[in-house]
Protein backbone atom coordinates (compact mmCIF):
# COMPACT_ATOMS: atom_id res chain seq x y z
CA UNK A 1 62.66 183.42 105.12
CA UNK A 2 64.52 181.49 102.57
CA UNK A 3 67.60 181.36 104.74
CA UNK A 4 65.55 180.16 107.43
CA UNK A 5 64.52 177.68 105.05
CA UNK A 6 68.07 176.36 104.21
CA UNK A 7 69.39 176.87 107.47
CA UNK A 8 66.24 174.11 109.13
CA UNK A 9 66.74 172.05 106.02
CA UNK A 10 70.63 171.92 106.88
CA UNK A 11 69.73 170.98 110.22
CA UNK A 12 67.78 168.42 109.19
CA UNK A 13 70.17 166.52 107.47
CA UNK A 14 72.91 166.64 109.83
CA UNK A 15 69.74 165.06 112.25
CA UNK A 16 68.90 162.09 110.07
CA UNK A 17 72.72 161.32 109.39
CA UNK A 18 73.26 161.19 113.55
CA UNK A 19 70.33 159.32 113.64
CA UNK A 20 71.54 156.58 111.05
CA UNK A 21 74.86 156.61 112.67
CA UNK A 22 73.36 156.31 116.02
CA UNK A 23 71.18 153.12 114.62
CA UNK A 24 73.91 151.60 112.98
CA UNK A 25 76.14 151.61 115.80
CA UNK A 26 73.09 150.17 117.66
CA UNK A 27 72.78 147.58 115.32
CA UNK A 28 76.51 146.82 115.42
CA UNK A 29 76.61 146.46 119.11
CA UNK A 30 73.68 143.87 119.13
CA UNK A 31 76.06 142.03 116.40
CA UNK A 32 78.64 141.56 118.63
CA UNK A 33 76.89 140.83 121.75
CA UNK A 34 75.44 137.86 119.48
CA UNK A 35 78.73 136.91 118.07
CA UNK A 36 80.33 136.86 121.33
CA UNK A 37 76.84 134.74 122.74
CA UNK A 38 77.84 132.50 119.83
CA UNK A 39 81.64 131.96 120.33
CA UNK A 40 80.83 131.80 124.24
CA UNK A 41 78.02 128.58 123.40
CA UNK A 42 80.44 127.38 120.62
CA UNK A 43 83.21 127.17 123.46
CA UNK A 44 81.11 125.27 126.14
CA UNK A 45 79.92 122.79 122.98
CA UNK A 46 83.38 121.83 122.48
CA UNK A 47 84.42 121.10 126.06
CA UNK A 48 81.25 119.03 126.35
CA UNK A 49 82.47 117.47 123.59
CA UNK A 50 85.93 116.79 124.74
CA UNK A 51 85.03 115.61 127.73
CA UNK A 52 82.66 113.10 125.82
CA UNK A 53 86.08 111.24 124.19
């Protein structure tokens, strides 16, 4: 029983640290789709702007 135990509470840990890896990376790919949403708006301000002069 006790290695049953040990065995389920191993498994559970190597579970929550996919799952924070798994969120993290989530989170990291919604970073750079709003970087890249930034540089793209950033890009067409300045060529507004050019064309403005």
């Amino acid at each position: 029983m006790t290695d049953q135990i040990n065995h389920l509470q191993d498994s559970l840990k190597a579970l929550e640290t996919r799952l924070k890896n798994s969120s993290g990376k989530q989170e990291i790919g919604a970073k750079d789709q709003q970087i890249s949403d930034l540089e793209s708006e950033i890009e067409k301000l300045t060529d507004k702007l050019s064309s403005q002069k």
